[in-house]
C-alpha atoms as a PDB file:
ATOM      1  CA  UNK A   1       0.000   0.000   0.000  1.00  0.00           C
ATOM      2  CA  UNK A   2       1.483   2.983  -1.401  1.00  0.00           C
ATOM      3  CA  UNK A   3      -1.440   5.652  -0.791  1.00  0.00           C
ATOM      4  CA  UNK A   4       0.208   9.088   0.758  1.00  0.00           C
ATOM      5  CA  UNK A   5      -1.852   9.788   4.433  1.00  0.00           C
ATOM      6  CA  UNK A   6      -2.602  13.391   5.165  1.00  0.00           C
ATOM      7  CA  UNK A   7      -2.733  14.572   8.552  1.00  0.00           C
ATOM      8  CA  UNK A   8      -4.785  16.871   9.843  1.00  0.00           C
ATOM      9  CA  UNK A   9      -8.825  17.517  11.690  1.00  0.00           C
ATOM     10  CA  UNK A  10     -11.690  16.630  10.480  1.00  0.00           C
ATOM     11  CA  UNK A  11     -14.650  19.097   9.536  1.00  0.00           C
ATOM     12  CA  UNK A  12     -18.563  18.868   9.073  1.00  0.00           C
ATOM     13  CA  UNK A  13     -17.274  17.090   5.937  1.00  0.00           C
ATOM     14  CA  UNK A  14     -16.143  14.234   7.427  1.00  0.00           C
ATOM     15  CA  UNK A  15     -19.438  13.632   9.555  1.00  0.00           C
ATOM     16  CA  UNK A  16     -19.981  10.230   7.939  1.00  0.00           C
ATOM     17  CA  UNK A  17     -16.392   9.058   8.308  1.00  0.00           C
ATOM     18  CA  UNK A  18     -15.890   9.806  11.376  1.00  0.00           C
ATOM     19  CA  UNK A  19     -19.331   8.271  12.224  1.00  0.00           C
ATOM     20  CA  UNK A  20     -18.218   5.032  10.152  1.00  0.00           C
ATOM     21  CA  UNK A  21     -15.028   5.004  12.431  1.00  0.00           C
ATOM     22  CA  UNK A  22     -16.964   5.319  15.496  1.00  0.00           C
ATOM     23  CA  UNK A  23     -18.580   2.419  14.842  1.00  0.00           C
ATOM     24  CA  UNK A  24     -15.269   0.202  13.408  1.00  0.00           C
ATOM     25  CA  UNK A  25     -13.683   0.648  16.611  1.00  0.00           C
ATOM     26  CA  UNK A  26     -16.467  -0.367  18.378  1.00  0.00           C
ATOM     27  CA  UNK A  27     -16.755  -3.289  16.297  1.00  0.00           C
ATOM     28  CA  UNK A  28     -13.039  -4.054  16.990  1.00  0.00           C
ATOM     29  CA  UNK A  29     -13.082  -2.646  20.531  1.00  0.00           C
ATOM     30  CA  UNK A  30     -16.593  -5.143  21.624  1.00  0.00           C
ATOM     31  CA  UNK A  31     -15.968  -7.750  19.312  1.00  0.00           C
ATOM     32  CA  UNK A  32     -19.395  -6.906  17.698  1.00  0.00           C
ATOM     33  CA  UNK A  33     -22.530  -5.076  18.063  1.00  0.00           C
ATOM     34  CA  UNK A  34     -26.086  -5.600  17.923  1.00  0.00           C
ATOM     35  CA  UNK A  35     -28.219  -4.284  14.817  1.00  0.00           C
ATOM     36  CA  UNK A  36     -30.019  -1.844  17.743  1.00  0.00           C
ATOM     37  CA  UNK A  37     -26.455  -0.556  19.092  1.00  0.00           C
ATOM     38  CA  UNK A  38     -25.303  -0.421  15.522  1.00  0.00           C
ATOM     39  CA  UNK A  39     -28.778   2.027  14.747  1.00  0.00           C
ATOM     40  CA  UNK A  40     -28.508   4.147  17.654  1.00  0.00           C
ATOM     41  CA  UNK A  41     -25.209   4.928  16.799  1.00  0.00           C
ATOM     42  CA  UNK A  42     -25.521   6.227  13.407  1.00  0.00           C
ATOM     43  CA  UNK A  43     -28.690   7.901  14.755  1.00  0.00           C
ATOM     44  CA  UNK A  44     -26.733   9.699  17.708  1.00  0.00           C
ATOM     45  CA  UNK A  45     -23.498  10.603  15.984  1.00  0.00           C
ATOM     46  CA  UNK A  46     -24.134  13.082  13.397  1.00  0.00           C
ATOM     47  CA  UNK A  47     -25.682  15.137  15.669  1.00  0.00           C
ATOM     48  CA  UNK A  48     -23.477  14.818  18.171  1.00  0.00           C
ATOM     49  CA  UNK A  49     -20.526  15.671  15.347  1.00  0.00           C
ATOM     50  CA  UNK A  50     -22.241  18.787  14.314  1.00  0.00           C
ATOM     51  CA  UNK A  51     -22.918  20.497  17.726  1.00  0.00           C
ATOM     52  CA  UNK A  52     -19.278  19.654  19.135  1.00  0.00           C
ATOM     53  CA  UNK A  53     -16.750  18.596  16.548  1.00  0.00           C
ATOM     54  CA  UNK A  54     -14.092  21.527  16.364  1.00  0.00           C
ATOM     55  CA  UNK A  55     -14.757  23.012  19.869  1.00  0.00           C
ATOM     56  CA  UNK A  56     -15.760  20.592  22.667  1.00  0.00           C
ATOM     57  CA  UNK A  57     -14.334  17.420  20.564  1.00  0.00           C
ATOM     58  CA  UNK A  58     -11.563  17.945  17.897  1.00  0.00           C
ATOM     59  CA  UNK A  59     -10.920  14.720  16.052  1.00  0.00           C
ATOM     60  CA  UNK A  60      -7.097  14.266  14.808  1.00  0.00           C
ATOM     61  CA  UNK A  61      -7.791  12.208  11.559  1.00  0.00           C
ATOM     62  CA  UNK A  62      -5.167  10.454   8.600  1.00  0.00           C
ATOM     63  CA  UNK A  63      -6.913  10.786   5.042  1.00  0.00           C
ATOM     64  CA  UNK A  64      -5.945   8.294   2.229  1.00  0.00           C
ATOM     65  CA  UNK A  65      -7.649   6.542  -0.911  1.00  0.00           C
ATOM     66  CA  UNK A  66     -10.187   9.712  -0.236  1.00  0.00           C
ATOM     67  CA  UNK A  67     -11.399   8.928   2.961  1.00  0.00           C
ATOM     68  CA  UNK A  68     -10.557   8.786   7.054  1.00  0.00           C
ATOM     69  CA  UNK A  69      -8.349   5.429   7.471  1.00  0.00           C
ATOM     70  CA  UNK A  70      -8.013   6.458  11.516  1.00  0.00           C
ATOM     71  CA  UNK A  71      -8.890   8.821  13.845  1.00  0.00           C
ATOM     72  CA  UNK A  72      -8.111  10.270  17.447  1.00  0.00           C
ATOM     73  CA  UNK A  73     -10.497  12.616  19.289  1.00  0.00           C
ATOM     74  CA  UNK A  74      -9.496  14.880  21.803  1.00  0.00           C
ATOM     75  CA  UNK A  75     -12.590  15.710  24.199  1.00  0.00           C
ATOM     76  CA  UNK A  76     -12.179  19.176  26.071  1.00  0.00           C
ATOM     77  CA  UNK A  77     -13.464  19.328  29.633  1.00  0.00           C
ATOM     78  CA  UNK A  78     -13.626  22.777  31.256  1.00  0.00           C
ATOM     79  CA  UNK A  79     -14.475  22.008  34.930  1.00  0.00           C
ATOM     80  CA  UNK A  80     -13.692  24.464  38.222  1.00  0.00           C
ATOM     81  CA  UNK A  81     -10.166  24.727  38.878  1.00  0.00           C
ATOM     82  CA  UNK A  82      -8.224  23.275  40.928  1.00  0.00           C
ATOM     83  CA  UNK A  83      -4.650  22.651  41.885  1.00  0.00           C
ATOM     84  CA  UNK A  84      -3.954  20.411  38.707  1.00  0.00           C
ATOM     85  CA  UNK A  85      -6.139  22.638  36.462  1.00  0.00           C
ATOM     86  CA  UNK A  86      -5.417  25.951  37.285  1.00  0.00           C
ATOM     87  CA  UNK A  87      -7.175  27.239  34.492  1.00  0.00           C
ATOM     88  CA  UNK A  88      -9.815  24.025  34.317  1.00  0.00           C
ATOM     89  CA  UNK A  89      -8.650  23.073  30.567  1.00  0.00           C
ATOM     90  CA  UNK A  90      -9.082  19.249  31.181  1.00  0.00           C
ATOM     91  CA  UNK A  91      -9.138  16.701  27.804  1.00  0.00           C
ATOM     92  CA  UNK A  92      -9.648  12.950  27.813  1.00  0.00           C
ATOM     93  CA  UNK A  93      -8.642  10.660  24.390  1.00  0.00           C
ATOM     94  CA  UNK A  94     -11.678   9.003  23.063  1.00  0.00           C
ATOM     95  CA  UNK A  95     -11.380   5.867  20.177  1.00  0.00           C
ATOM     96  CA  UNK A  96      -8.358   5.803  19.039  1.00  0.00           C
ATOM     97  CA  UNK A  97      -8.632   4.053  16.070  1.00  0.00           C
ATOM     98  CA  UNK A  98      -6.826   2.879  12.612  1.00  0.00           C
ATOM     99  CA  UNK A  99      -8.099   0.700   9.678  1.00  0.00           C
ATOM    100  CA  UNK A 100      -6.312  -2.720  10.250  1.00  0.00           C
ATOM    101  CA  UNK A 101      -4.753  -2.644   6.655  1.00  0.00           C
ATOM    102  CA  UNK A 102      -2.983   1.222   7.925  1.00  0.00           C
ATOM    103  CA  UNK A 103      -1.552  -0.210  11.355  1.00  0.00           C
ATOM    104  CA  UNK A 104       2.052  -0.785  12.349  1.00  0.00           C
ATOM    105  CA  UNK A 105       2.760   2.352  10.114  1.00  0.00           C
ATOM    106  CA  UNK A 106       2.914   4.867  12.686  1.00  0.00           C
ATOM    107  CA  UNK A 107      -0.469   6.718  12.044  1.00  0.00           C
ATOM    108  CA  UNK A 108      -1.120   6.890  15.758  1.00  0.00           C
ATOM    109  CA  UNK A 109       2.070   8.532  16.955  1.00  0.00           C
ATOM    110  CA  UNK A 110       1.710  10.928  14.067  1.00  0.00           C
ATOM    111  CA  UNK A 111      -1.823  11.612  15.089  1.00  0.00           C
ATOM    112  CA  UNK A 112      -1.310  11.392  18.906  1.00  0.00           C
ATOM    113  CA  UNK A 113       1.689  13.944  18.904  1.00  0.00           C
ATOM    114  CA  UNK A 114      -0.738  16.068  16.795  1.00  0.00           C
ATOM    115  CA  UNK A 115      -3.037  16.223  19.365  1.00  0.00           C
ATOM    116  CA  UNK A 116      -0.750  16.500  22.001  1.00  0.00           C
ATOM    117  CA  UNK A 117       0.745  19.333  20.180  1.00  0.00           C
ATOM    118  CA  UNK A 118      -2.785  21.125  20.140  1.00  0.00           C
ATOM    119  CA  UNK A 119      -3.454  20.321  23.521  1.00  0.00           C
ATOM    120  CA  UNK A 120      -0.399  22.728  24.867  1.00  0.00           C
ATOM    121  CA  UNK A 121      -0.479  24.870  22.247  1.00  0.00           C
ATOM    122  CA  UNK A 122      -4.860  25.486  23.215  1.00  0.00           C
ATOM    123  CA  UNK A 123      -3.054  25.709  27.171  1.00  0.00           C
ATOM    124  CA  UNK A 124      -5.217  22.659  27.916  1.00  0.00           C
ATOM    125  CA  UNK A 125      -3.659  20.981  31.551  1.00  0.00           C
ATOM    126  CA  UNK A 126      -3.806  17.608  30.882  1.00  0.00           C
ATOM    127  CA  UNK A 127      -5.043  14.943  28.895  1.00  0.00           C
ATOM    128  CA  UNK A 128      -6.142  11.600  30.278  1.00  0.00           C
ATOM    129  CA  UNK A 129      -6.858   8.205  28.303  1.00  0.00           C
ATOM    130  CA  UNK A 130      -7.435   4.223  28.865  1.00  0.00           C
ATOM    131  CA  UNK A 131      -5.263   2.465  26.965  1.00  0.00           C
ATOM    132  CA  UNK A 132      -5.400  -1.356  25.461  1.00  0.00           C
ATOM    133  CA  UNK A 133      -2.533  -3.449  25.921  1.00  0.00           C
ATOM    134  CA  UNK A 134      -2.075  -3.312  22.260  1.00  0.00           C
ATOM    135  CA  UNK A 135      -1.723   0.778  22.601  1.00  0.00           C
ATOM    136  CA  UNK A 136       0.041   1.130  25.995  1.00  0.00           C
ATOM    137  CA  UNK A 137       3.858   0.914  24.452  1.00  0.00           C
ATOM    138  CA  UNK A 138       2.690   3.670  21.942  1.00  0.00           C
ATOM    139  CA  UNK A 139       1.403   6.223  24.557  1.00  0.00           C
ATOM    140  CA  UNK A 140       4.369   5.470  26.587  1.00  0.00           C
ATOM    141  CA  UNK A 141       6.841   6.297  24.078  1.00  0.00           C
ATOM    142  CA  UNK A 142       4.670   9.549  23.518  1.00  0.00           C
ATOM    143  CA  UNK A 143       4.907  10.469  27.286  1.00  0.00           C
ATOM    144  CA  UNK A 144       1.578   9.111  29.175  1.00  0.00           C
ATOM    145  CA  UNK A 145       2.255   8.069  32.440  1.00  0.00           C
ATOM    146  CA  UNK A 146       0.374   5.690  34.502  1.00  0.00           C
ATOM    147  CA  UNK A 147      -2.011   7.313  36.635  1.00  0.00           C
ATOM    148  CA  UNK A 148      -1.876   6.352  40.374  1.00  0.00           C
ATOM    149  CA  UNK A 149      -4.753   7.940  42.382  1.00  0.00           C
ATOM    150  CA  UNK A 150      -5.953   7.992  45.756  1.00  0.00           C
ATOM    151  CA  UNK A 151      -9.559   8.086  44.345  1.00  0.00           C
ATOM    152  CA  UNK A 152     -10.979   4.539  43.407  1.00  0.00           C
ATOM    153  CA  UNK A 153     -13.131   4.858  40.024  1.00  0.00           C
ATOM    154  CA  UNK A 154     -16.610   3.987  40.243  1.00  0.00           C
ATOM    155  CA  UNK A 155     -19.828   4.530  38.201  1.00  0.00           C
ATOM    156  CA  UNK A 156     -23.132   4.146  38.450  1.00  0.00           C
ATOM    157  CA  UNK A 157     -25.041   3.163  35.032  1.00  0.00           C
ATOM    158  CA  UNK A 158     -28.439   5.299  34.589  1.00  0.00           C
ATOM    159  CA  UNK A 159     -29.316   3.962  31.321  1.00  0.00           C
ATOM    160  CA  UNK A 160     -28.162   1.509  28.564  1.00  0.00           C
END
């Protein structure tokens, strides 16, 4: 595979792309989905896309053969500050995710320094993510550091 890869964010324009990424790493993420998750999904994400993609989420993409072959978003959090966000610019990595035939390439460094690049250059504190196994050695290498906390997480599921 020859194809050049562009770098760079996506736009409006790449609603359905990103939304047929979305669902790919879920696929790959789950193992599968059900028809209903599958529908609810294409019926939530545009939407969701339009109202936040460019200021709340900003999605770090790699274009070839004319279309998104992976994608990183960056979600920015602006909570009260505190000590560690002393101006409340928090950001968490959401589905990081390339087309098996583009991995082992480097497309994820390329896209996670981008967005690490944004993220101090927007003054954003920190940025937080869950990594796979499969991803860890990558985000090391970038500068992620496991997180030790004196907080346990928890959660409390309202609705599926």
């Amino acid at each position: 595979m020859s194809s050049e890869i562009i770098y760079d964010t996506a736009n409006v324009n790449d609603i359905s792309e990103l939304v047929r990424l979305r669902i790919a790493y879920m696929i790959d993420d789950f193992g599968s989905i059900s028809d209903h998750e599958k529908k609810c999904m294409e019926e939530q994400l545009p939407g969701y896309f339009e109202r936040k993609l460019g200021k709340e989420l900003i999605a770090f993409v790699a274009r070839a053969e004319g279309r998104l072959v992976a994608a990183a978003y960056l979600l920015i959090i602006e909570k009260p500050a505190n000590p560690f966000l002393l101006n409340g610019y928090d950001s968490e990595v959401l589905s990081v995710y390339t087309e098996p035939e583009y991995r082992a390439r480097g497309i994820c460094s390329k896209l996670m320094s981008n967005m690490i690049n944004y993220a101090r250059e927007k003054d954003i504190c920190r940025i937080d993510l869950v990594a796979t196994k499969e991803g860890y050695p990558v985000y090391k290498k970038l500068g992620f550091e496991d997180r030790v906390q004196k907080y346990l997480d928890m959660r409390m599921k309202l609705k599926q």
